[in-house]
N, C-alpha and C. Protein backbone atom coordinates (compact mmCIF):
# COMPACT_ATOMS: atom_id res chain seq x y z
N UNK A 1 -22.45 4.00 9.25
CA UNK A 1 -21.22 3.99 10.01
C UNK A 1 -21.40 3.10 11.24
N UNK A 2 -20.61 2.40 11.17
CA UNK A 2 -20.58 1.18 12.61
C UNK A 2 -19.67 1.49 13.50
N UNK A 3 -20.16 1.43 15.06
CA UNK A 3 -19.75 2.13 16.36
C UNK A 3 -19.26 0.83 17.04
N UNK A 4 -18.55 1.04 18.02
CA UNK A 4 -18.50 -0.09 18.84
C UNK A 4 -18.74 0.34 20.28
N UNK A 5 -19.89 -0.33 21.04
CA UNK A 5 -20.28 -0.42 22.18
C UNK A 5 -20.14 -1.42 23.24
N UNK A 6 -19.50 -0.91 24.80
CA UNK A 6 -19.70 -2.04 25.58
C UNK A 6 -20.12 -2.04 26.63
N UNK A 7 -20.69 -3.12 27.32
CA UNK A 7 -21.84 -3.20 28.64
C UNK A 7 -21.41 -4.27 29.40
N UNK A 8 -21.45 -4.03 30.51
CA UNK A 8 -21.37 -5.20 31.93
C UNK A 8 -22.42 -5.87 32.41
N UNK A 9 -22.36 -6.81 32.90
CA UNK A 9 -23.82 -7.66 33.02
C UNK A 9 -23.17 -8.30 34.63
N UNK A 10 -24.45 -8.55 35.49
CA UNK A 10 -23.71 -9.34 36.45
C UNK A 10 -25.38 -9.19 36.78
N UNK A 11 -25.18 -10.58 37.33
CA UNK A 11 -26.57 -11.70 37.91
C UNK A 11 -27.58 -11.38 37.15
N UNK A 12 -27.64 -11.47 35.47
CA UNK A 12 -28.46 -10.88 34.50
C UNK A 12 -28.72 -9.68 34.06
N UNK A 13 -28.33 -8.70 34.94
CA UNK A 13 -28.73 -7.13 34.91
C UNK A 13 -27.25 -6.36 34.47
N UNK A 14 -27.44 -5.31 33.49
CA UNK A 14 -27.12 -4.56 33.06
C UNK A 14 -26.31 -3.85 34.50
N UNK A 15 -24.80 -3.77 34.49
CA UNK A 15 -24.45 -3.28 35.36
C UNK A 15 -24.59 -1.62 35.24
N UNK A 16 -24.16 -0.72 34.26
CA UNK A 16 -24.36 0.66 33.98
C UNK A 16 -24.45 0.90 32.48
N UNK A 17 -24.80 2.12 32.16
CA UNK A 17 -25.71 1.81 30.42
C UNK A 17 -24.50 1.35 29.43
N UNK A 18 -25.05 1.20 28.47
CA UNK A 18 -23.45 1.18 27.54
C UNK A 18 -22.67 2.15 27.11
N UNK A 19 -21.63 1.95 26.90
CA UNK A 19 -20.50 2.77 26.44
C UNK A 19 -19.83 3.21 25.10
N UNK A 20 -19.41 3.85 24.55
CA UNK A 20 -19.16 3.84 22.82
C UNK A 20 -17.27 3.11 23.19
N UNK A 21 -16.64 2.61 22.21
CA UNK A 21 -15.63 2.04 22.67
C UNK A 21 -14.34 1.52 21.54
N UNK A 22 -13.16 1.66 21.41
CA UNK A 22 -12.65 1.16 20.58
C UNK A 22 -13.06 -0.48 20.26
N UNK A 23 -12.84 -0.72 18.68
CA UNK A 23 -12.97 -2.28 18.79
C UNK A 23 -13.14 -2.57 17.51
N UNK A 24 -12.99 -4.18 17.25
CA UNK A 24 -13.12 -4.99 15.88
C UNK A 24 -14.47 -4.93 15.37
N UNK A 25 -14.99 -4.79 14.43
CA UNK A 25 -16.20 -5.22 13.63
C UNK A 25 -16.47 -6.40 14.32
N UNK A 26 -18.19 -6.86 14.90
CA UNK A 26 -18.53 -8.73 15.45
C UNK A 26 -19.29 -8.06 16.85
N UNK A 27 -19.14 -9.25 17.28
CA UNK A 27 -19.64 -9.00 18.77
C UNK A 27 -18.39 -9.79 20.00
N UNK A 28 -18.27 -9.26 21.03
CA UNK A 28 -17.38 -10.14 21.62
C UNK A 28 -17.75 -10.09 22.73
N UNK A 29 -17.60 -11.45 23.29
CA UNK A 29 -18.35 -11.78 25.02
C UNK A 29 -17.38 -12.34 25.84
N UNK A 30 -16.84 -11.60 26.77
CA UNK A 30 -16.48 -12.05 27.78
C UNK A 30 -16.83 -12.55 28.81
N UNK A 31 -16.24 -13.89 29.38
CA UNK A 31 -17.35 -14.72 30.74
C UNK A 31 -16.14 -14.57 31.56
N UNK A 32 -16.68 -13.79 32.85
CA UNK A 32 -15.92 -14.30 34.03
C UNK A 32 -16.86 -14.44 35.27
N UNK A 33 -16.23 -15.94 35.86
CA UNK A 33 -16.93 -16.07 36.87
C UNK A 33 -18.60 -16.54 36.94
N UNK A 34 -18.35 -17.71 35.41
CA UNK A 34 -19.57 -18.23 35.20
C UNK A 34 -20.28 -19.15 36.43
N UNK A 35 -21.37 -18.91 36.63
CA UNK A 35 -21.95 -19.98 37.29
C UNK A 35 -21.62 -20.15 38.71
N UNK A 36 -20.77 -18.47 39.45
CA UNK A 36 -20.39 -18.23 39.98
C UNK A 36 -21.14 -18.22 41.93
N UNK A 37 -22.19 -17.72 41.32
CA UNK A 37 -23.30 -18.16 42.55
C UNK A 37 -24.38 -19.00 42.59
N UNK A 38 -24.00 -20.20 41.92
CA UNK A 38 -25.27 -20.76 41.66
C UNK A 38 -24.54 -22.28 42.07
N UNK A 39 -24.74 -22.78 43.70
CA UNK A 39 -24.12 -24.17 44.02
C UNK A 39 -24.65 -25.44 43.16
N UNK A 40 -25.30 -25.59 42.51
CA UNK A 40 -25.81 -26.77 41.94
C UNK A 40 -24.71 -26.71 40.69
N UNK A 41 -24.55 -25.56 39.89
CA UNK A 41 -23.85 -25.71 38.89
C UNK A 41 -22.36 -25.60 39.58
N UNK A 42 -21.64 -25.07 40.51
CA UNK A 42 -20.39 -25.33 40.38
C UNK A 42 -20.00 -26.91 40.91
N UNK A 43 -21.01 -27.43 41.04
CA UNK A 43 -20.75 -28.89 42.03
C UNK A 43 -21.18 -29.96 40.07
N UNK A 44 -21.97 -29.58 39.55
CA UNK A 44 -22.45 -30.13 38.15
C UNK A 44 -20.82 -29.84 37.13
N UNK A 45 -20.52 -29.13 37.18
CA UNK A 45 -19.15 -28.58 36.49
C UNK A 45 -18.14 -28.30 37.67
N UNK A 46 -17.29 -29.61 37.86
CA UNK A 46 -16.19 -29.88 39.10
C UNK A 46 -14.84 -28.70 38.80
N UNK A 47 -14.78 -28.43 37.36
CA UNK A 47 -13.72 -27.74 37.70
C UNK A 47 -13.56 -26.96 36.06
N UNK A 48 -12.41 -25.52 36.32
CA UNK A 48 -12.33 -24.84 35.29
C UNK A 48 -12.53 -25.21 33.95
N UNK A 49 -11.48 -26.33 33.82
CA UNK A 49 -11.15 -26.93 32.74
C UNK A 49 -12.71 -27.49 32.25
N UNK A 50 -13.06 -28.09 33.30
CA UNK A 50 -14.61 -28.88 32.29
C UNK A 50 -15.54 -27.94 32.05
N UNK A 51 -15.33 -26.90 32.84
CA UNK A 51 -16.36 -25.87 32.42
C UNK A 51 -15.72 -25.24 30.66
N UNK A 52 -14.63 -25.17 30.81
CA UNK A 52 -14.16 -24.45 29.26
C UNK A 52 -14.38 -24.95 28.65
N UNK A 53 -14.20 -26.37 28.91
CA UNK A 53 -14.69 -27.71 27.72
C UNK A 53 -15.98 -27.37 27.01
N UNK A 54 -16.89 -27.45 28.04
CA UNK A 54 -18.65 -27.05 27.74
C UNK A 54 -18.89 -26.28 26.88
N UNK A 55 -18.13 -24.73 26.81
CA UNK A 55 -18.08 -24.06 26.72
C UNK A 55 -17.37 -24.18 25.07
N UNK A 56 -16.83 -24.79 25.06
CA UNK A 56 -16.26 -25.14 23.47
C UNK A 56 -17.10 -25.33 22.67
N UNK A 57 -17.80 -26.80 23.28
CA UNK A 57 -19.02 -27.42 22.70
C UNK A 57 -20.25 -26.78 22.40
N UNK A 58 -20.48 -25.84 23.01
CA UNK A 58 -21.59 -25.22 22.90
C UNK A 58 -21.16 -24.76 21.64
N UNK A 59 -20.29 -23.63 21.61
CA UNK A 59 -19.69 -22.57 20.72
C UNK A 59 -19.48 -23.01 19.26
N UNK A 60 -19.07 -24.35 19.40
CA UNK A 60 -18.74 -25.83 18.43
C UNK A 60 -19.79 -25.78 17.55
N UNK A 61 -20.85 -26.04 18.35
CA UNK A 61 -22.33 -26.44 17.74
C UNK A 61 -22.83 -25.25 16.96
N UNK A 62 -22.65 -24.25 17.53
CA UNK A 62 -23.24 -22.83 16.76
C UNK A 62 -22.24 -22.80 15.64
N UNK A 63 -21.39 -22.89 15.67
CA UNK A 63 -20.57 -22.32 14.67
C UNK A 63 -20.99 -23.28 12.97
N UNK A 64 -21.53 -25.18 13.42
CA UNK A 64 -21.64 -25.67 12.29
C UNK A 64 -22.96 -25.28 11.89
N UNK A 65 -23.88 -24.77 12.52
CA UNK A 65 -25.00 -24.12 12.30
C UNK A 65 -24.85 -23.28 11.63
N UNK A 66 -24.38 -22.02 11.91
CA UNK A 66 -24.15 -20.20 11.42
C UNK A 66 -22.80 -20.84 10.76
N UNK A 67 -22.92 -21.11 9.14
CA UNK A 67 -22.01 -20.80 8.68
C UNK A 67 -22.31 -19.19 7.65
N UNK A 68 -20.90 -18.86 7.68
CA UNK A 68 -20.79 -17.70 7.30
C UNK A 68 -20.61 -16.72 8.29
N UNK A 69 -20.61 -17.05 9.74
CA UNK A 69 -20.26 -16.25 11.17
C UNK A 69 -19.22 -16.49 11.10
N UNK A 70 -18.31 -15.82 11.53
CA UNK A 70 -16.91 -16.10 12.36
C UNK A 70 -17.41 -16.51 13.95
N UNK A 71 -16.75 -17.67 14.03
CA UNK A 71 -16.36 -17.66 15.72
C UNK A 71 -15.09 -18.28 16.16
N UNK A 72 -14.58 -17.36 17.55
CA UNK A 72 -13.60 -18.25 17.93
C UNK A 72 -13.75 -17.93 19.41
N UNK A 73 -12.79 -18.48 20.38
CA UNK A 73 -13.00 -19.03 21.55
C UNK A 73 -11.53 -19.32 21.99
N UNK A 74 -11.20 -18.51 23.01
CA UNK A 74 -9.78 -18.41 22.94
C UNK A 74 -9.60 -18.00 25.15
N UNK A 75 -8.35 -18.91 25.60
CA UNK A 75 -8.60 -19.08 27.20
C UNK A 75 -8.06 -17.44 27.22
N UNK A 76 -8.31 -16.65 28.23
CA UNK A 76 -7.47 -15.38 28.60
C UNK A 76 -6.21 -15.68 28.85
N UNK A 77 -5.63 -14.76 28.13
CA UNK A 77 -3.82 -14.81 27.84
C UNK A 77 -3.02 -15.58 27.09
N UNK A 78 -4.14 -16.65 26.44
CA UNK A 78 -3.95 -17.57 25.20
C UNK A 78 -3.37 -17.04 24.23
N UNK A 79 -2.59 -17.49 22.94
CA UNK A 79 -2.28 -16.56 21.65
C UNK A 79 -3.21 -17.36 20.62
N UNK A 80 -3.05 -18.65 20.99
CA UNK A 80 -4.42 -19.63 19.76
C UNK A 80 -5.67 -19.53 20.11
N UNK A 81 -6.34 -19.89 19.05
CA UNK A 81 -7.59 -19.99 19.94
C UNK A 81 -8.31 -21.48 19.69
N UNK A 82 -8.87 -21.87 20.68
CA UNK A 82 -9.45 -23.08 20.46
C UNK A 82 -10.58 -23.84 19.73
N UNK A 83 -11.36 -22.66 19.39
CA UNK A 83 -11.77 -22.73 18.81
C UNK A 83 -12.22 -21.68 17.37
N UNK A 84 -12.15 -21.87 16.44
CA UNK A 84 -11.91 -20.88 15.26
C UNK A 84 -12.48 -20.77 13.92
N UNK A 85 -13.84 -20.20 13.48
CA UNK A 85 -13.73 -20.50 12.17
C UNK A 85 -14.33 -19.25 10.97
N UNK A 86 -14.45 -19.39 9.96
CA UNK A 86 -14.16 -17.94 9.23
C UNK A 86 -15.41 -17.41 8.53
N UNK A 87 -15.62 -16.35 8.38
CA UNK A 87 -16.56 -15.17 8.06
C UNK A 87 -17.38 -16.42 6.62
N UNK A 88 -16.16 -16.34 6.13
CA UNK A 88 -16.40 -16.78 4.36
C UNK A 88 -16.98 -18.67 4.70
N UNK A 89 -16.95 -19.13 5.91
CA UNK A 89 -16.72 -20.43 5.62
C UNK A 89 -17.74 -21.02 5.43
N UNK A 90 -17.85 -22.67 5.19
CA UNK A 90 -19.17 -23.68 4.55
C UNK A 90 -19.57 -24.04 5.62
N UNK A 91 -20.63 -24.64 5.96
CA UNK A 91 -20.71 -25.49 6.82
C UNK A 91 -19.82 -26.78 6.89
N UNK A 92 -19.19 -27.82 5.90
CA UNK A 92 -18.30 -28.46 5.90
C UNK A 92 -17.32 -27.78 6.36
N UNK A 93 -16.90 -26.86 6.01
CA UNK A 93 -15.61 -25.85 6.63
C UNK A 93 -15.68 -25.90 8.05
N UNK A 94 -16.65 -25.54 8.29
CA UNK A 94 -16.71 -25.62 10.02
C UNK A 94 -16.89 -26.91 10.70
N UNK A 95 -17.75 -27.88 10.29
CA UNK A 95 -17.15 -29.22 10.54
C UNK A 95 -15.92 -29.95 10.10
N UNK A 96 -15.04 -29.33 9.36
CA UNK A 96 -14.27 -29.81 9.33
C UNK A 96 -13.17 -29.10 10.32
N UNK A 97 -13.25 -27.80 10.93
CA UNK A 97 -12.74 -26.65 12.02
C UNK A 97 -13.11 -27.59 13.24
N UNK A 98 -14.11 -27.80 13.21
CA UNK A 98 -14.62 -27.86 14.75
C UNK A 98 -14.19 -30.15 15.33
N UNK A 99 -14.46 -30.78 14.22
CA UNK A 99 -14.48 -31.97 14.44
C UNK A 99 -13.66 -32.87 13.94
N UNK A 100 -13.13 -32.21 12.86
CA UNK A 100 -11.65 -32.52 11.68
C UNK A 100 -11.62 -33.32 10.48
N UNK A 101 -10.71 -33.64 9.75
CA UNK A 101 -10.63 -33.85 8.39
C UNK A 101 -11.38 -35.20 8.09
N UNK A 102 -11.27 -35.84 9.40
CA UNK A 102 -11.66 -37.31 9.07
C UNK A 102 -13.15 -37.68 8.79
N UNK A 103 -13.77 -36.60 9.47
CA UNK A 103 -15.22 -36.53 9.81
C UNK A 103 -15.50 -35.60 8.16
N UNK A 104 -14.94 -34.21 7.59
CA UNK A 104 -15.59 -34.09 7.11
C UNK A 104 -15.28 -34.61 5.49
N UNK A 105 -14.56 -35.19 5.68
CA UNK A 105 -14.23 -36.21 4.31
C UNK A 105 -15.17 -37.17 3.87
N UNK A 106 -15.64 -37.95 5.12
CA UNK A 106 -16.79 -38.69 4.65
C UNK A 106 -18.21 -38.14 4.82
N UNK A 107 -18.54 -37.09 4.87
CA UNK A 107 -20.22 -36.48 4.73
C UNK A 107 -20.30 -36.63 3.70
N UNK A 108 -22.02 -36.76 3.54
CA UNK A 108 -23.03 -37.03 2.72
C UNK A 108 -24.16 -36.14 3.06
N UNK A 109 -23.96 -34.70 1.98
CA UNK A 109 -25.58 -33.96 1.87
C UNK A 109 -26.59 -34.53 1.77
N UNK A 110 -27.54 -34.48 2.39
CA UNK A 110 -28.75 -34.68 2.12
C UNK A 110 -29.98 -33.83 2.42
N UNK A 111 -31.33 -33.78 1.74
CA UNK A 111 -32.13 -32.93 2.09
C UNK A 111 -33.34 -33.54 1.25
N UNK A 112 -34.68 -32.47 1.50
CA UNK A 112 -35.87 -32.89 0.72
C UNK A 112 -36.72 -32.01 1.49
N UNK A 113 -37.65 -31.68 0.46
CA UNK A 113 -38.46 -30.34 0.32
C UNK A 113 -39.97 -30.78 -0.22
N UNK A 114 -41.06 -30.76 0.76
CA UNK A 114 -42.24 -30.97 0.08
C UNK A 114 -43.03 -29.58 0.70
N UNK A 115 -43.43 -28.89 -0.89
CA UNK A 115 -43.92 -27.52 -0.59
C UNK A 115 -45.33 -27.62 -0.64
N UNK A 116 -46.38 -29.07 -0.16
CA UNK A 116 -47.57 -28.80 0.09
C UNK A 116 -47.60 -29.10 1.89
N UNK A 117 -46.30 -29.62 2.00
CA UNK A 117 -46.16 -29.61 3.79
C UNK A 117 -45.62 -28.49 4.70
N UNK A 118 -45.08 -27.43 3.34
CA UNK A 118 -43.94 -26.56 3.79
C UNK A 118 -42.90 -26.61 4.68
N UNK A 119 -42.46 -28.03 4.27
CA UNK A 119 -41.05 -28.82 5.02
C UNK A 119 -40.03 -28.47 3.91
N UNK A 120 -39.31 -28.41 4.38
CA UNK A 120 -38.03 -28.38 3.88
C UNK A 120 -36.75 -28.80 4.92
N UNK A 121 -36.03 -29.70 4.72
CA UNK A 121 -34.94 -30.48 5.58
C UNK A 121 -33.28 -30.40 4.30
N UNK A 122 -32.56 -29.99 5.57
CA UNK A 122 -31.16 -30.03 4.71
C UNK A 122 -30.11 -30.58 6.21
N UNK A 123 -28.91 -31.11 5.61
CA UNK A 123 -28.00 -31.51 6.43
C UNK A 123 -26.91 -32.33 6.02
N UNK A 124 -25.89 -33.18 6.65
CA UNK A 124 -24.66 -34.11 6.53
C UNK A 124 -25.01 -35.16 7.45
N UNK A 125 -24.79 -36.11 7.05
CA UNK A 125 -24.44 -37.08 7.86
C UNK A 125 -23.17 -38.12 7.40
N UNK A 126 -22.63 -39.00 8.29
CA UNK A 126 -21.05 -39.52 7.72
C UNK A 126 -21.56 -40.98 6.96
N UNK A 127 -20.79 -41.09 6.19
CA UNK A 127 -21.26 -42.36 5.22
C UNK A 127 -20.77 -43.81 6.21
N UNK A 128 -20.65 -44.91 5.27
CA UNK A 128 -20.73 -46.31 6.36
C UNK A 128 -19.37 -46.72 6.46
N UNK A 129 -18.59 -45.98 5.70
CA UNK A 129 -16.97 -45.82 6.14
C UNK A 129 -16.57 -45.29 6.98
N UNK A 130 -16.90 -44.62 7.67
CA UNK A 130 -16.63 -43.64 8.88
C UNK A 130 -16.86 -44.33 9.96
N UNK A 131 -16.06 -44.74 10.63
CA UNK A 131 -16.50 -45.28 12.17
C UNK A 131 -15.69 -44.27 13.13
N UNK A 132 -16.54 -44.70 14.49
CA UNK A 132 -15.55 -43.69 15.52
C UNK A 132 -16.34 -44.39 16.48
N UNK A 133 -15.72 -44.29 17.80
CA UNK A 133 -16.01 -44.44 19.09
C UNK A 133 -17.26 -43.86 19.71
N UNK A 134 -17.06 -42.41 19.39
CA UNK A 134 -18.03 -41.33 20.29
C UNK A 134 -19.01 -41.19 19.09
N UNK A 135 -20.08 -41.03 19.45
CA UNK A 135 -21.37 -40.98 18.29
C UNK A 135 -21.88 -39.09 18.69
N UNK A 136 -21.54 -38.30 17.87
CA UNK A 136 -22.53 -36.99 17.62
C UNK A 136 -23.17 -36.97 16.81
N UNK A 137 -24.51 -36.03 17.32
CA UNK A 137 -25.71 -36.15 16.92
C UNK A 137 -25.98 -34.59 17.14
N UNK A 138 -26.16 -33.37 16.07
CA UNK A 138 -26.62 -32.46 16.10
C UNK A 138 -27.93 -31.97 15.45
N UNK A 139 -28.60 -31.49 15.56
CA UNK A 139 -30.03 -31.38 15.43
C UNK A 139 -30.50 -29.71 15.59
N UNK A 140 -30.77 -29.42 14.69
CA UNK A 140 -31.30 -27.66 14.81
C UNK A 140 -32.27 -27.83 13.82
N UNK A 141 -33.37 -26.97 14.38
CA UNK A 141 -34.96 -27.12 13.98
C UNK A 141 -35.26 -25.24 14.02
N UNK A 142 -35.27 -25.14 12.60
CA UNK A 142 -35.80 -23.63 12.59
C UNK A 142 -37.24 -23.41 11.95
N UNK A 143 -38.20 -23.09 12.13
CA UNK A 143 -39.53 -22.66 12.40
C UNK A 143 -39.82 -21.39 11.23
């Protein structure tokens, strides 16, 4: 049987123990007042908006990683969310959620596995039809 619990955090520490609580199946994190006492970062991130931005991107990146997670990312008092993608989905699914149709139309799987190195490499990259302006480059290395 699955419970739902919730906890406050402020300047790393556990504000009081946790709580049992109505709620959805997942985990859900609320940020307020990121980066709130720390002058180097509110002067590094000039303003709300670029901080949410960041904050996309980050979320962006995990999501083409963890496929098969749901994530989404949505401003307070929003009805969409900005970012969104589903329990069931591919990793193409989520690059195609997170970066769009154009990008994941032209991927190309690739991978290779040598089991006397115990390497194994998997991934996408866009074929030589694909051009764009901005160049991403994601990279996750699991051990």
């Amino acid at each position: 049987m699955a419970f739902e619990v919730r906890a406050s955090y402020s300047d790393g520490k556990l504000k009081a123990p946790p709580k049992p609580c109505a709620g959805n199946q997942g985990t859900q994190i609320t940020v307020e007042d990121l980066f709130y006492n720390i002058a180097t970062r509110r002067k590094a991130l000039k303003n709300p908006s670029e901080e949410y931005g960041k904050i996309l991107e980050v979320v962006g990146r995990y999501s083409v990683h963890n496929a098969g997670i749901s994530f989404s990312v949505k401003k307070q008092g929003e009805t969409v969310a900005d970012v969104r993608t589903l329990p069931n989905a591919s990793t193409v699914d989520n690059i195609r959620s997170i970066f769009g149709n154009a990008v994941s139309r032209e991927l190309i799987e690739i991978g290779c596995e040598d089991k006397t190195l115990a390497f194994k490499m998997n991934g996408y990259i866009s074929n030589a039809n694909y051009s764009v302006k901005k160049c991403i480059f994601l990279l996750f290395i699991n051990l």
